[in-house]
Structures are given as structure tokens and as C-alpha cells.
N, C-alpha and C. Protein backbone atom coordinates (compact mmCIF):
# COMPACT_ATOMS: atom_id res chain seq x y z
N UNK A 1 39.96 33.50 -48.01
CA UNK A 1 38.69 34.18 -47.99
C UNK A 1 38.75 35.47 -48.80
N UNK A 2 39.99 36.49 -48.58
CA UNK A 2 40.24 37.32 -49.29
C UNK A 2 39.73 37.37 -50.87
N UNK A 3 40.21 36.37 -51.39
CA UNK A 3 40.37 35.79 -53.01
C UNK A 3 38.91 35.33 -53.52
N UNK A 4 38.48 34.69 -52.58
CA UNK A 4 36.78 34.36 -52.61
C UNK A 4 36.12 35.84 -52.90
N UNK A 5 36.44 36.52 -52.02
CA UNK A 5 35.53 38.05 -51.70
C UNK A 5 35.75 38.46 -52.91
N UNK A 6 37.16 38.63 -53.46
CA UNK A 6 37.61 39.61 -54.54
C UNK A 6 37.27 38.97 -56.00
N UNK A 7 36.74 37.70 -55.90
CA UNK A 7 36.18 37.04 -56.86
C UNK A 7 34.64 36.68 -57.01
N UNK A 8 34.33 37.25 -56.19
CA UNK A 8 32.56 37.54 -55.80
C UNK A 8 32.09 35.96 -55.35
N UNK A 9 32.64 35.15 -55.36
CA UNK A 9 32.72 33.86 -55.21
C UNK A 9 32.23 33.27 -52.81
N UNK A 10 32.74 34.28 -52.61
CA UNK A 10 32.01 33.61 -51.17
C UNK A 10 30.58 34.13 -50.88
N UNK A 11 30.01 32.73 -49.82
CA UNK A 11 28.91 32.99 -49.66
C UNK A 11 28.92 32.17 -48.13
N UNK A 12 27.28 32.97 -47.56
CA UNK A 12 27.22 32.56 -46.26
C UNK A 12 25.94 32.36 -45.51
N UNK A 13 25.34 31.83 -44.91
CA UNK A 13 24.05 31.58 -44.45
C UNK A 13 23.92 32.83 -43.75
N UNK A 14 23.07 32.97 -43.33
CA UNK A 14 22.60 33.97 -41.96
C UNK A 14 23.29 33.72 -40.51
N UNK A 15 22.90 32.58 -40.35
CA UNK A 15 23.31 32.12 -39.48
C UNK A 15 25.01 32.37 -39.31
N UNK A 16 25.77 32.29 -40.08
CA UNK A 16 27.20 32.43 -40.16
C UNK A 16 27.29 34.18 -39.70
N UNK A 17 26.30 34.85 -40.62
CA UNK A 17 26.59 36.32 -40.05
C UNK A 17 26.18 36.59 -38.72
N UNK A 18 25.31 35.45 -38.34
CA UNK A 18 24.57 36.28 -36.73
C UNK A 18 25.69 35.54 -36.03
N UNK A 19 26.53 34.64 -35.88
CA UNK A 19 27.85 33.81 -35.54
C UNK A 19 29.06 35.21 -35.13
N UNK A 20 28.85 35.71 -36.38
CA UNK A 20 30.24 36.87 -36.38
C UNK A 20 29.74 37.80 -35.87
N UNK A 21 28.69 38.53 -35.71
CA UNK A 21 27.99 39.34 -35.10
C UNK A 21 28.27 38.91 -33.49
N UNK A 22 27.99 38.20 -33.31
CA UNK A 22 27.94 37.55 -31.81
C UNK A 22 29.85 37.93 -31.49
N UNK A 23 30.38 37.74 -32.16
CA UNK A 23 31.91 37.75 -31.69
C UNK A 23 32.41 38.67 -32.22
N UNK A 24 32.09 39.51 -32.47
CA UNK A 24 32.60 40.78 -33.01
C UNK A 24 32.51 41.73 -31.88
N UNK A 25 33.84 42.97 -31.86
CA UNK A 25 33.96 43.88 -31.04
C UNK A 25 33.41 45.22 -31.63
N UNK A 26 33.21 45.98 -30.84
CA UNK A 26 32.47 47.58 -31.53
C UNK A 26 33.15 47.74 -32.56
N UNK A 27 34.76 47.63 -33.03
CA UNK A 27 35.15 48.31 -33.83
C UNK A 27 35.37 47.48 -34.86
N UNK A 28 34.76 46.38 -34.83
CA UNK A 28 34.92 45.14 -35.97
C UNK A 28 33.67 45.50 -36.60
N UNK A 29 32.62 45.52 -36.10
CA UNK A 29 31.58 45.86 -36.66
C UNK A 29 31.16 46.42 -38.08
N UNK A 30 31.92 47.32 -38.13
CA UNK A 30 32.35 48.03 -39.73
C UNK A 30 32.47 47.33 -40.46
N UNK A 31 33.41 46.85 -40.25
CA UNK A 31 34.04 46.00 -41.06
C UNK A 31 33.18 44.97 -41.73
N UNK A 32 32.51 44.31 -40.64
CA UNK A 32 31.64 43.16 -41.43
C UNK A 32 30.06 43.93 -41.79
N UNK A 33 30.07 45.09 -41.58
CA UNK A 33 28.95 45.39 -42.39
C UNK A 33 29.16 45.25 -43.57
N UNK A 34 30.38 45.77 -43.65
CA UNK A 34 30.86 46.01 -45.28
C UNK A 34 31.42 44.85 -45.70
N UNK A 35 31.64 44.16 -45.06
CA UNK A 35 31.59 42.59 -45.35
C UNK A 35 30.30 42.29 -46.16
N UNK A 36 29.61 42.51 -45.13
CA UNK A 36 27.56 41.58 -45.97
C UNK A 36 27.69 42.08 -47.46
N UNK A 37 27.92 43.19 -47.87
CA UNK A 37 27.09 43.63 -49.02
C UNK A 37 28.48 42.85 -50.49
N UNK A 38 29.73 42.45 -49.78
CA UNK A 38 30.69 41.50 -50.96
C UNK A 38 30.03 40.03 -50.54
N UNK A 39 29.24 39.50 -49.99
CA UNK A 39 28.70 37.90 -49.66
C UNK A 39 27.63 37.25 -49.73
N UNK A 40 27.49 36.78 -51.14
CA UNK A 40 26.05 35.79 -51.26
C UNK A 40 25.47 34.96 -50.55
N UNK A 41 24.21 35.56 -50.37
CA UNK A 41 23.45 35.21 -49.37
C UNK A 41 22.63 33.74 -49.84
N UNK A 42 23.15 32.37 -49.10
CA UNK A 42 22.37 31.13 -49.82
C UNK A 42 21.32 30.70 -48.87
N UNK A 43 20.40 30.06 -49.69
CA UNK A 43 18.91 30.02 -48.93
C UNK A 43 18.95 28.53 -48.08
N UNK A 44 18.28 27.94 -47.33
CA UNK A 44 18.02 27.29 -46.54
C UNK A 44 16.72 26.71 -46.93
N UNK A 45 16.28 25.33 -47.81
CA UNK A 45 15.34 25.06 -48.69
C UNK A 45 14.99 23.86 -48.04
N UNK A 46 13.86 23.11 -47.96
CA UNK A 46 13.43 21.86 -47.72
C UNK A 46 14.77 20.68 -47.84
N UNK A 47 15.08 20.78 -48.99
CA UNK A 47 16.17 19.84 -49.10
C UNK A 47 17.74 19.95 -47.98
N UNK A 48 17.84 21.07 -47.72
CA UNK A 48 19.36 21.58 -46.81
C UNK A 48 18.47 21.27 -45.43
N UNK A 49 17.67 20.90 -45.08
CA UNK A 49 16.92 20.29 -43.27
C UNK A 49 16.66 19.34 -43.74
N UNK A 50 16.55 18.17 -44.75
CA UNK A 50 16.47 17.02 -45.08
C UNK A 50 17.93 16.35 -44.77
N UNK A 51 18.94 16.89 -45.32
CA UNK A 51 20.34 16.88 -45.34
C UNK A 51 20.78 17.05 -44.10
N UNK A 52 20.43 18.26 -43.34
CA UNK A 52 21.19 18.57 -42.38
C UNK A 52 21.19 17.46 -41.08
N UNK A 53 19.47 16.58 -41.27
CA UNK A 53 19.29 15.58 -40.02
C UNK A 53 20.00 14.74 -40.68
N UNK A 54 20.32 14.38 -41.57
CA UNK A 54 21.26 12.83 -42.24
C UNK A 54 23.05 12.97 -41.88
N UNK A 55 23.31 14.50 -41.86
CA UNK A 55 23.77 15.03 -41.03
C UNK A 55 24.56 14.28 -39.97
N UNK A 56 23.37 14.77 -38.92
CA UNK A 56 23.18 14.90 -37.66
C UNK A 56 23.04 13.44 -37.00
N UNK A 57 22.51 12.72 -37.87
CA UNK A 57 22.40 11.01 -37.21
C UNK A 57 23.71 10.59 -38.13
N UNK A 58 24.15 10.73 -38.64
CA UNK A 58 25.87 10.25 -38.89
C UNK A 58 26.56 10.59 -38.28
N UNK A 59 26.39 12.05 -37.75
CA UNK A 59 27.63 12.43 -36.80
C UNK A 59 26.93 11.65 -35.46
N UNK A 60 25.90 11.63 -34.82
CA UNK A 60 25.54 10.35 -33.81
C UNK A 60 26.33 9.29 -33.80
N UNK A 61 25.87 8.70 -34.70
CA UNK A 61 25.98 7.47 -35.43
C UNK A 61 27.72 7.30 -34.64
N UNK A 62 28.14 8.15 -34.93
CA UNK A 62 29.81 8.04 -34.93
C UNK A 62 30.24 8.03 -33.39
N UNK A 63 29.04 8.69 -32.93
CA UNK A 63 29.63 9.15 -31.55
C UNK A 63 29.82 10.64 -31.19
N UNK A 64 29.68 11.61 -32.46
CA UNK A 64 29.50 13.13 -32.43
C UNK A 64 28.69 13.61 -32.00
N UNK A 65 28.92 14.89 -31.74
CA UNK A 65 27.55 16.26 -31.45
C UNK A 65 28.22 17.07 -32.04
N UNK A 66 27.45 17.54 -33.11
CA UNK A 66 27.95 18.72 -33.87
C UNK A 66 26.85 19.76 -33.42
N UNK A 67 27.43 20.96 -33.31
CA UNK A 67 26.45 22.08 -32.80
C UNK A 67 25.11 22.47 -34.05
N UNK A 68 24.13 22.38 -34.12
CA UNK A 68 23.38 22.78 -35.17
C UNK A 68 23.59 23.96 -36.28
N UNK A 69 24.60 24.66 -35.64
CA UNK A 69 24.88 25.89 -36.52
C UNK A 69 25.63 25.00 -37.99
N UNK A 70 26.38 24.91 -37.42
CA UNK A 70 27.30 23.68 -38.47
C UNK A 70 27.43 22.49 -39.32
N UNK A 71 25.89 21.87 -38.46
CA UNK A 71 25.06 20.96 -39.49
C UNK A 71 24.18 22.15 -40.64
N UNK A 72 23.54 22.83 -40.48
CA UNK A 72 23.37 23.52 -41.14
C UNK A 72 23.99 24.41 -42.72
N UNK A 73 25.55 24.99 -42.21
CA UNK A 73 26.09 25.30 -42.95
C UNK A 73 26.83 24.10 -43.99
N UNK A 74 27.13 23.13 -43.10
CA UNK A 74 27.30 21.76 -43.78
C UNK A 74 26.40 21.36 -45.56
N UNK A 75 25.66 21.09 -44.36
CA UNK A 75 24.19 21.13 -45.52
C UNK A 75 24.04 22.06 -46.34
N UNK A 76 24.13 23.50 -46.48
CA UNK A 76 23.83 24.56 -47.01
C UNK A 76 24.88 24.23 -48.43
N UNK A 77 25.90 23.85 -47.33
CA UNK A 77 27.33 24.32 -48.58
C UNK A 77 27.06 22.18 -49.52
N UNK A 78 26.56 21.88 -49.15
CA UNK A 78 26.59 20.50 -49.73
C UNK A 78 25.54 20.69 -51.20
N UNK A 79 24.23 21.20 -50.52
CA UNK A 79 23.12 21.60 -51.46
C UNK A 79 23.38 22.33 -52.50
N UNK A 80 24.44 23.57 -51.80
CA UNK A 80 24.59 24.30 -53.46
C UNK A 80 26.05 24.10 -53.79
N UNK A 81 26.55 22.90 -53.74
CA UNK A 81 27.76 22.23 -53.97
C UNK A 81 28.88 23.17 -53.68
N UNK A 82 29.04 23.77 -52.50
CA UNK A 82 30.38 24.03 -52.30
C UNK A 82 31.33 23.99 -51.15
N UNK A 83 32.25 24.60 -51.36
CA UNK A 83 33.28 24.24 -50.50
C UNK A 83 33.19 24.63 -49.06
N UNK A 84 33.60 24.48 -47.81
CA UNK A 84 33.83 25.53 -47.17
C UNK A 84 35.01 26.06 -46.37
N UNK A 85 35.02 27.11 -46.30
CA UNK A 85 36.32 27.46 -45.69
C UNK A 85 36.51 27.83 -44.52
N UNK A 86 37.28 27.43 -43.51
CA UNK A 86 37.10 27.36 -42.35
C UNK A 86 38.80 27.50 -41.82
N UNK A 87 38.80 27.95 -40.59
CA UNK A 87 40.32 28.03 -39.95
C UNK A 87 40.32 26.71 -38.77
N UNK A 88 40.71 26.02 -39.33
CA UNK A 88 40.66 25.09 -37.79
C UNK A 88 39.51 24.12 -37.31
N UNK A 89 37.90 24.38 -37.69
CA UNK A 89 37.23 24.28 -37.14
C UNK A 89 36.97 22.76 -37.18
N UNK A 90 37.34 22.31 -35.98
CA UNK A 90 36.90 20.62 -36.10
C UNK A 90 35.93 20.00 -35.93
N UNK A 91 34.48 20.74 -36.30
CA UNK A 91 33.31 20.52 -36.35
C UNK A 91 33.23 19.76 -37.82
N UNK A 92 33.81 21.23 -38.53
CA UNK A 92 33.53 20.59 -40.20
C UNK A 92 34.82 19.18 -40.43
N UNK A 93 35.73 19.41 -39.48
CA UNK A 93 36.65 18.30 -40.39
C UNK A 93 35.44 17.21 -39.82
N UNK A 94 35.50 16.85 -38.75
CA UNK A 94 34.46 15.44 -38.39
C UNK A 94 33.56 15.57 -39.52
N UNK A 95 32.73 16.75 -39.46
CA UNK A 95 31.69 16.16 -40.68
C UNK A 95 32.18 15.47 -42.33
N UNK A 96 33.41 16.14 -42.55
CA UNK A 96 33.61 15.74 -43.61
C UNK A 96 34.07 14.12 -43.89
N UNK A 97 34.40 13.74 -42.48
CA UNK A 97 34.93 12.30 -42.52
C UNK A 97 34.04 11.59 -42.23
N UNK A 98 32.72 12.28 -42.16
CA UNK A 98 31.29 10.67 -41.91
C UNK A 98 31.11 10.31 -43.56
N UNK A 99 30.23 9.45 -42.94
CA UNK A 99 30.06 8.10 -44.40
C UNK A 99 28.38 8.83 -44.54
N UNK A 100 28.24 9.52 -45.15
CA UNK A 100 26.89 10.20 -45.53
C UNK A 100 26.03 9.85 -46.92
């Protein structure tokens, strides 16, 4: 993430910041203020809620529940073709292994 930042290269929905907001302690806070202003902000367009339910009935489909935050960012990062980076999170690995 570091390398992303320092390459102007990461970006994040809203939703991802109101995520870290939510889990952030008083003294983290700083920090990700000054976070927002190194992180492109990507939009959420007709096509990324078209995506995100095709989504959402594949991960069904499979037998999943993915939390909506994550279909979302899914979608977000699919629409404006990119990657995402994540520690662990086995929301996105499932998504990445449906047949979409």
C-alpha cells in the first residue's frame, strides 16, 4: 500500500474510508486524514450496481454472502480495472474465484 500511496496510484471508494473510520482509534485518526488527501477517490456509476448484483448472485449462486461493502468495492475496482489490495480478507479471495 505504501508504494501505491508513494506512486499516487491507490484509490478507494467512500465506503472503504467510512470502513476505516469506523475502526480507527482517536489517535489513528490523523493519520488517515492525511491518508484521504494521497487517495483517489473512484465513483460509483450505473455500471459498478449493475456489476455489483452479478456480483452478488454468483457469490449466491455458490453458496456465499458477501457483505455489500465488498461487492461494491469488488465492482468499483473491476469497472475501473483494478487491482485490489487487501490483507487476508476472504471476502475478496471468494469473489475472485466465482465464474462471473
Amino acid at each position: 500500500m505504501i508504494a501505491l500511496l508513494a506512486a499516487g496510484e491507490a484509490a478507494w471508494r467512500e465506503i472503504i474510508a467510512l470502513e476505516l473510520w469506523n475502526g480507527v482509534t482517536l489517535n489513528q485518526r490523523a493519520k488517515l486524514e492525511a491518508l484521504k488527501s494521497l487517495v483517489v477517490p473512484l465513483t460509483i456509476n450505473a455500471s459498478t450496481w449493475l456489476y455489483a448484483r452479478k456480483v452478488a448472485s454468483a457469490a449466491r449462486a455458490a453458496g456465499l454472502t458477501i457483505p455489500v461493502s465488498d461487492l461494491l468495492v469488488a465492482a468499483c475496482a473491476q469497472i475501473h480495472r483494478l487491482d485490489i489490495e487487501h490483507h487476508k480478507d476472504e471476502h475478496f479471495v471468494m469473489i475472485a474465484g466465482l465464474n462471473i
